[in-house]
PDB file of N, CA and C in Angstrom:
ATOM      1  N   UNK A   1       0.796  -1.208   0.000  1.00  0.00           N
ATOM      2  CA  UNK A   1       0.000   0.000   0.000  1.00  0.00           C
ATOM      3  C   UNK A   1       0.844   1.281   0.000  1.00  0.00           C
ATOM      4  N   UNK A   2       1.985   0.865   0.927  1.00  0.00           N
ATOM      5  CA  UNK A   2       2.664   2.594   0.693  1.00  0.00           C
ATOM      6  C   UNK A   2       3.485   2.467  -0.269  1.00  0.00           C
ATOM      7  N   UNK A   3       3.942   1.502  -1.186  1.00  0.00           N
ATOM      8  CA  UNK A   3       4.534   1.914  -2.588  1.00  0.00           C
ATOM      9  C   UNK A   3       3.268   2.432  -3.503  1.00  0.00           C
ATOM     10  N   UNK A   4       1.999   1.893  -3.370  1.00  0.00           N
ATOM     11  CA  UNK A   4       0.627   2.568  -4.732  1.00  0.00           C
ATOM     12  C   UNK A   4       0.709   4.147  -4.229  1.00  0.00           C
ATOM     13  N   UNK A   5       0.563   4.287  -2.812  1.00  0.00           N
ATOM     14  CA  UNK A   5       0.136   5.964  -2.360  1.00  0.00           C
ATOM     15  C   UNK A   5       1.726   6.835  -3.156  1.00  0.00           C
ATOM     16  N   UNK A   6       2.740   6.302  -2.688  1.00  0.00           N
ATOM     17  CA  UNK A   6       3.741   7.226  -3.071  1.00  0.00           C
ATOM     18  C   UNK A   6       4.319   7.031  -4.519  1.00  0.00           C
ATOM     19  N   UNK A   7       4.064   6.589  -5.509  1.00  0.00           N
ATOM     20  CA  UNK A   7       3.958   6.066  -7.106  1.00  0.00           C
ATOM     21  C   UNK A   7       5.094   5.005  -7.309  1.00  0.00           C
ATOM     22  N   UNK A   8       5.547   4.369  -6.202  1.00  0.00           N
ATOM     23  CA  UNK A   8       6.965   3.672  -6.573  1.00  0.00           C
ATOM     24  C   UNK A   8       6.238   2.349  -7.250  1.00  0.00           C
ATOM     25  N   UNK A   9       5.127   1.938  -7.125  1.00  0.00           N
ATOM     26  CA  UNK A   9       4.524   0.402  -7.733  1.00  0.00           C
ATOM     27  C   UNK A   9       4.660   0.670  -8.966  1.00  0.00           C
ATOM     28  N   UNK A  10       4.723   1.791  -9.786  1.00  0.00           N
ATOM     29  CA  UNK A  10       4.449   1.785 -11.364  1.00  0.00           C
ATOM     30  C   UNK A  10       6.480   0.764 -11.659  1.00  0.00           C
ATOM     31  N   UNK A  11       7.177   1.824 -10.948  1.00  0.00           N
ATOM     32  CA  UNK A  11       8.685   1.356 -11.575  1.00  0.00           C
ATOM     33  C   UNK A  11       8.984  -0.397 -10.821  1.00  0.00           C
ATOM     34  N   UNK A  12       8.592  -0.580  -9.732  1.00  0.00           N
ATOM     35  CA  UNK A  12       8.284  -1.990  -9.323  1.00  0.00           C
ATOM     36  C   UNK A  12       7.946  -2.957 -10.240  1.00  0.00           C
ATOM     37  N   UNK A  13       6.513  -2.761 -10.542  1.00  0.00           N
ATOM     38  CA  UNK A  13       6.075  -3.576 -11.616  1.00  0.00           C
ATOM     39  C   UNK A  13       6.643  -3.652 -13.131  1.00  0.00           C
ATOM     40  N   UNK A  14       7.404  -2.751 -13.531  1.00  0.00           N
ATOM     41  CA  UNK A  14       7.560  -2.833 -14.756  1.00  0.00           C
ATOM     42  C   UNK A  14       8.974  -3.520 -14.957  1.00  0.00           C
ATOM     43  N   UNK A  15       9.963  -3.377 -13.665  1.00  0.00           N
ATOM     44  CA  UNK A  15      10.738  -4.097 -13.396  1.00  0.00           C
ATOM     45  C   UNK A  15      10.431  -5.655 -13.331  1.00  0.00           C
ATOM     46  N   UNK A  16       9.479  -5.982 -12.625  1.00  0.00           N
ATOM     47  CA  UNK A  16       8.740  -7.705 -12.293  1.00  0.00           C
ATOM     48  C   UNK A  16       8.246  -8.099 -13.830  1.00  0.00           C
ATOM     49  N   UNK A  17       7.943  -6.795 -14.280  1.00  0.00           N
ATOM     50  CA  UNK A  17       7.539  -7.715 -15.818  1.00  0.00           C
ATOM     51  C   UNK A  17       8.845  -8.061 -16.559  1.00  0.00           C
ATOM     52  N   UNK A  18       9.639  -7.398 -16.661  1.00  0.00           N
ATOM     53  CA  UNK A  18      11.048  -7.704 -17.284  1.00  0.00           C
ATOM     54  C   UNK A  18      11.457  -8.811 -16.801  1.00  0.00           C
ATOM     55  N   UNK A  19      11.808  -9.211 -15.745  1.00  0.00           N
ATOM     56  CA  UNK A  19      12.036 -10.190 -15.507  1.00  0.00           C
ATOM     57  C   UNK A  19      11.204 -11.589 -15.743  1.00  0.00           C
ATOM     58  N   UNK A  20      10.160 -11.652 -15.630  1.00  0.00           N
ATOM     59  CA  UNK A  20       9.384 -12.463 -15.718  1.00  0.00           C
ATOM     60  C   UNK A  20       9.314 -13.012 -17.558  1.00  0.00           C
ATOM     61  N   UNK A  21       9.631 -11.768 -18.113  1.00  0.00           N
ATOM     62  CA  UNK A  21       9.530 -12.056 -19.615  1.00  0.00           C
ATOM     63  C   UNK A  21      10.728 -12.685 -20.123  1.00  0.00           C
ATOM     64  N   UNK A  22      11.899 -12.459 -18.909  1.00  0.00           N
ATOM     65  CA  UNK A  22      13.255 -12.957 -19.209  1.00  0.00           C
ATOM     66  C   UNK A  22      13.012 -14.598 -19.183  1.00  0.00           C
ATOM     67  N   UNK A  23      12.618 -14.319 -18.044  1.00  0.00           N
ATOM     68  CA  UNK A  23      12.596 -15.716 -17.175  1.00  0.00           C
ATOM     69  C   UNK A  23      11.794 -17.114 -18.330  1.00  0.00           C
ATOM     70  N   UNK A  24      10.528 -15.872 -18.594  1.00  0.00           N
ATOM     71  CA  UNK A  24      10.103 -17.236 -19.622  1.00  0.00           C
ATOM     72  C   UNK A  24      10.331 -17.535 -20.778  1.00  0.00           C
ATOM     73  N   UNK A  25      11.350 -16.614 -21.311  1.00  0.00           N
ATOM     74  CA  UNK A  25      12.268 -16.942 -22.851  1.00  0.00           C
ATOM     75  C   UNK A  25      13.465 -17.698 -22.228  1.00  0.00           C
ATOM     76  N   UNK A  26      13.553 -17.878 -21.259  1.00  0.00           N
ATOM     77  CA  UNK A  26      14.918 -19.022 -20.669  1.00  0.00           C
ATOM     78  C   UNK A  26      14.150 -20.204 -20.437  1.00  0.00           C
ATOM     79  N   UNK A  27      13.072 -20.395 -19.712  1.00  0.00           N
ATOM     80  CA  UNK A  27      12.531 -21.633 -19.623  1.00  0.00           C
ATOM     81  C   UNK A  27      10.356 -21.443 -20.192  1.00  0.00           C
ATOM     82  N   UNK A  28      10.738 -22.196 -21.215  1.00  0.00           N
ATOM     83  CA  UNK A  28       9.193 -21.781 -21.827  1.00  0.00           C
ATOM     84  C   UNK A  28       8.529 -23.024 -21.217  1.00  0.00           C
ATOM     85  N   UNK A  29       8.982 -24.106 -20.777  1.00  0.00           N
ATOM     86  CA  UNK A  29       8.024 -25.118 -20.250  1.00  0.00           C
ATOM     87  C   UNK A  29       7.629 -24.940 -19.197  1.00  0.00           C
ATOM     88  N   UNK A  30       7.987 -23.580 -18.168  1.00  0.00           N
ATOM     89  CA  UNK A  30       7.604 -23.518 -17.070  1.00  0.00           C
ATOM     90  C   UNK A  30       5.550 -22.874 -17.095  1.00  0.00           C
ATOM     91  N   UNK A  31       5.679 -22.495 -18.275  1.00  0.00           N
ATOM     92  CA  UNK A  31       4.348 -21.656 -18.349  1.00  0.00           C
ATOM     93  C   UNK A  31       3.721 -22.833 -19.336  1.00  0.00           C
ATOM     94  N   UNK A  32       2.511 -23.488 -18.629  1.00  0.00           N
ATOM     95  CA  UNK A  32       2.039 -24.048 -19.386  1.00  0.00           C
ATOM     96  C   UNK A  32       0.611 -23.834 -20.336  1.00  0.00           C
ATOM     97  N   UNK A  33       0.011 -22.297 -19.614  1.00  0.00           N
ATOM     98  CA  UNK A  33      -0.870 -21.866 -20.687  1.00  0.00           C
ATOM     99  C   UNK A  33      -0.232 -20.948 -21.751  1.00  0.00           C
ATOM    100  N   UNK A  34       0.854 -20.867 -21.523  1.00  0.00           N
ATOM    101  CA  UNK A  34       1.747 -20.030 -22.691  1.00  0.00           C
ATOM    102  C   UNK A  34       1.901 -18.243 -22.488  1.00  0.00           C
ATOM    103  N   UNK A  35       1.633 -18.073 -21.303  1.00  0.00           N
ATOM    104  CA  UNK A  35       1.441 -16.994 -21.118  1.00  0.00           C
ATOM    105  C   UNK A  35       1.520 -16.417 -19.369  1.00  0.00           C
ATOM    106  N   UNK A  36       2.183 -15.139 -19.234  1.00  0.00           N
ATOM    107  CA  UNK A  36       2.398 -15.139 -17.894  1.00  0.00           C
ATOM    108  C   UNK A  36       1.994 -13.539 -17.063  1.00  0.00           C
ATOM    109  N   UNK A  37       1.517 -13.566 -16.027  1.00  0.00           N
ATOM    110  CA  UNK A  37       0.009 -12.826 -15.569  1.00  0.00           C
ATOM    111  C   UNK A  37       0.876 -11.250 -15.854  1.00  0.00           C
ATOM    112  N   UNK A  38      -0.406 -10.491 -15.904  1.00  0.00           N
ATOM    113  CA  UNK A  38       0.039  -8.865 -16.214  1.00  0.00           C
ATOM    114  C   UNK A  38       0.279  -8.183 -15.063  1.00  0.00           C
ATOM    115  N   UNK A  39       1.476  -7.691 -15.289  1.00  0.00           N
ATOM    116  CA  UNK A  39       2.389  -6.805 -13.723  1.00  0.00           C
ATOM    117  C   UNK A  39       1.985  -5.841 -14.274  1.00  0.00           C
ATOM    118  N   UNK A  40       0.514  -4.980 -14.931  1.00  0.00           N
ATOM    119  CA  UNK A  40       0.385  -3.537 -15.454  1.00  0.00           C
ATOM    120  C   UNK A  40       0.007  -2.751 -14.209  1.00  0.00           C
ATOM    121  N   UNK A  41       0.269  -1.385 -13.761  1.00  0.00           N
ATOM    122  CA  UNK A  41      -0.179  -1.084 -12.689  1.00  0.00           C
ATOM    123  C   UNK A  41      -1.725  -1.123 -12.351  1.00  0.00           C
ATOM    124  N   UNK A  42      -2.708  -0.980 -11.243  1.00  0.00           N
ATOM    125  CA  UNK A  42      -3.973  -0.909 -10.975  1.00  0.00           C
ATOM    126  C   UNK A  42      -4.226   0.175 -10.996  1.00  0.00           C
ATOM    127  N   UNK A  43      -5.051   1.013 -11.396  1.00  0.00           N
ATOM    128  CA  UNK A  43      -5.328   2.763 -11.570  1.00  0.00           C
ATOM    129  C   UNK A  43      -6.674   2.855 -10.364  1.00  0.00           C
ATOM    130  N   UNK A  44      -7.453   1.340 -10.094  1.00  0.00           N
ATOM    131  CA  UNK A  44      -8.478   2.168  -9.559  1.00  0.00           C
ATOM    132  C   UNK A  44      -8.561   0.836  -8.692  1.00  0.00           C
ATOM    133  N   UNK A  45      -8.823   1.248  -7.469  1.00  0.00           N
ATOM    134  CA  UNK A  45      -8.891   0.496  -6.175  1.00  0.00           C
ATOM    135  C   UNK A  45      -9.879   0.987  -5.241  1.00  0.00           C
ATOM    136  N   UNK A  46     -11.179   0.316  -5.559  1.00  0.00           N
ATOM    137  CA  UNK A  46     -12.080   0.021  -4.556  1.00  0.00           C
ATOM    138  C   UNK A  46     -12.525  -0.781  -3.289  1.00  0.00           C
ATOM    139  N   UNK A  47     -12.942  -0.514  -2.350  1.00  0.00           N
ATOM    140  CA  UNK A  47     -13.350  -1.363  -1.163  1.00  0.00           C
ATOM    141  C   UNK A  47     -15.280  -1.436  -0.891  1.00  0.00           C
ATOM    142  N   UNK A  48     -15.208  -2.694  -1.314  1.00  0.00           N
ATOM    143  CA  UNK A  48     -16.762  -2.892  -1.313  1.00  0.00           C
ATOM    144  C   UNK A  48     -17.700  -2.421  -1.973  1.00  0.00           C
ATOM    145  N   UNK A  49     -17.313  -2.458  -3.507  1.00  0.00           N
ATOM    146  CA  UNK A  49     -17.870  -1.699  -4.901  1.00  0.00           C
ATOM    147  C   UNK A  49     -19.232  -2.335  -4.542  1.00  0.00           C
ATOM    148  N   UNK A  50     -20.382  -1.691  -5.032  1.00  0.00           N
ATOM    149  CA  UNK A  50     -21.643  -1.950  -5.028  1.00  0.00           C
ATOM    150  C   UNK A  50     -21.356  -2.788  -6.441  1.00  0.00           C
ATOM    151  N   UNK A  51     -22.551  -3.853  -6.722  1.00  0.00           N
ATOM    152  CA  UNK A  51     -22.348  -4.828  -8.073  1.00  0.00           C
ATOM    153  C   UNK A  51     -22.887  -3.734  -8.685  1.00  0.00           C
ATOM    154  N   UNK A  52     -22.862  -4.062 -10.265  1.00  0.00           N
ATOM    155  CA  UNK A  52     -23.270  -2.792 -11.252  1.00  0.00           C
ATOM    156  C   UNK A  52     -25.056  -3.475 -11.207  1.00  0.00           C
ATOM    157  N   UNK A  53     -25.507  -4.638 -11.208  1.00  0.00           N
ATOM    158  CA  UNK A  53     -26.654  -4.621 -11.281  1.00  0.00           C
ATOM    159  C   UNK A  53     -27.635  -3.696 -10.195  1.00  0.00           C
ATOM    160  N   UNK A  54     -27.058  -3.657  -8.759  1.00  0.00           N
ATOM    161  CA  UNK A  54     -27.525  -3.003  -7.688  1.00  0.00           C
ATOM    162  C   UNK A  54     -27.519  -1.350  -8.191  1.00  0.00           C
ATOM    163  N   UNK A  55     -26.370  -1.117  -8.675  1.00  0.00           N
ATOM    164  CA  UNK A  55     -26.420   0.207  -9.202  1.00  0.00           C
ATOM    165  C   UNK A  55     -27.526   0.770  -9.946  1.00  0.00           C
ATOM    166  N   UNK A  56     -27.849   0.005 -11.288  1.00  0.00           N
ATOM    167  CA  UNK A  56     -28.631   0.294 -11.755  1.00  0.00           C
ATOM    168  C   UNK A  56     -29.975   0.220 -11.248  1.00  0.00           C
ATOM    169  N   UNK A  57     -30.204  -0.490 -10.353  1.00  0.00           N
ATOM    170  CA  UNK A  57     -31.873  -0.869  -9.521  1.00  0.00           C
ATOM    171  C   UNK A  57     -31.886   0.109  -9.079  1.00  0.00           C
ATOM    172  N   UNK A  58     -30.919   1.099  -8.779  1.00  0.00           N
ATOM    173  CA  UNK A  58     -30.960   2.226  -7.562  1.00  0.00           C
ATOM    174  C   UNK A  58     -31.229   1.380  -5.981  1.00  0.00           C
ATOM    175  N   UNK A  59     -30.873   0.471  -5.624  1.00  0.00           N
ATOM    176  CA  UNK A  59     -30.855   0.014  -4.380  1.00  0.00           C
ATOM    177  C   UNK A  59     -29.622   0.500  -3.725  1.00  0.00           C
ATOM    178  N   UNK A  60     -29.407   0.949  -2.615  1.00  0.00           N
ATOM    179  CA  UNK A  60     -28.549   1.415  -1.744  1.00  0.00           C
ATOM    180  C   UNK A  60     -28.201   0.183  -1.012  1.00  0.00           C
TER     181      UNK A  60
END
C-alpha cells in the first residue's frame, strides 16, 4: 500500500515484468498456458464496490 500511495509500484512492476519475460524466454516449459500474468499497474482500487446490477436498480 505505501509503494501505490507514493507512485513507486508503477517502476516496481515494470521491473517484475522484465524479468518475468526474461525468465520465460529461458525456460518456456515452465508456463504451461503459454502466457504469464500482467504486472500492469492498478489505476483504480475500490473497497466494497456496489455490483453494477444493484447500481442500476438504484438500491442502496
Amino acid at each position: 500500500p505505501a509503494d501505490k500511495r507514493s507512485g513507486k509500484d508503477v517502476a516496481k512492476l515494470q521491473k517484475r515484468q522484465e524479468v518475468m519475460n526474461h525468465k520465460k524466454e529461458s525456460h518456456p516449459n515452465r508456463w504451461a498456458k503459454g502466457h504469464i500474468r500482467d504486472w500492469s499497474p492498478i489505476t483504480k482500487v475500490t473497497l466494497n464496490e456496489m455490483p453494477e446490477k444493484e447500481k442500476t436498480n438504484g438500491v442502496a
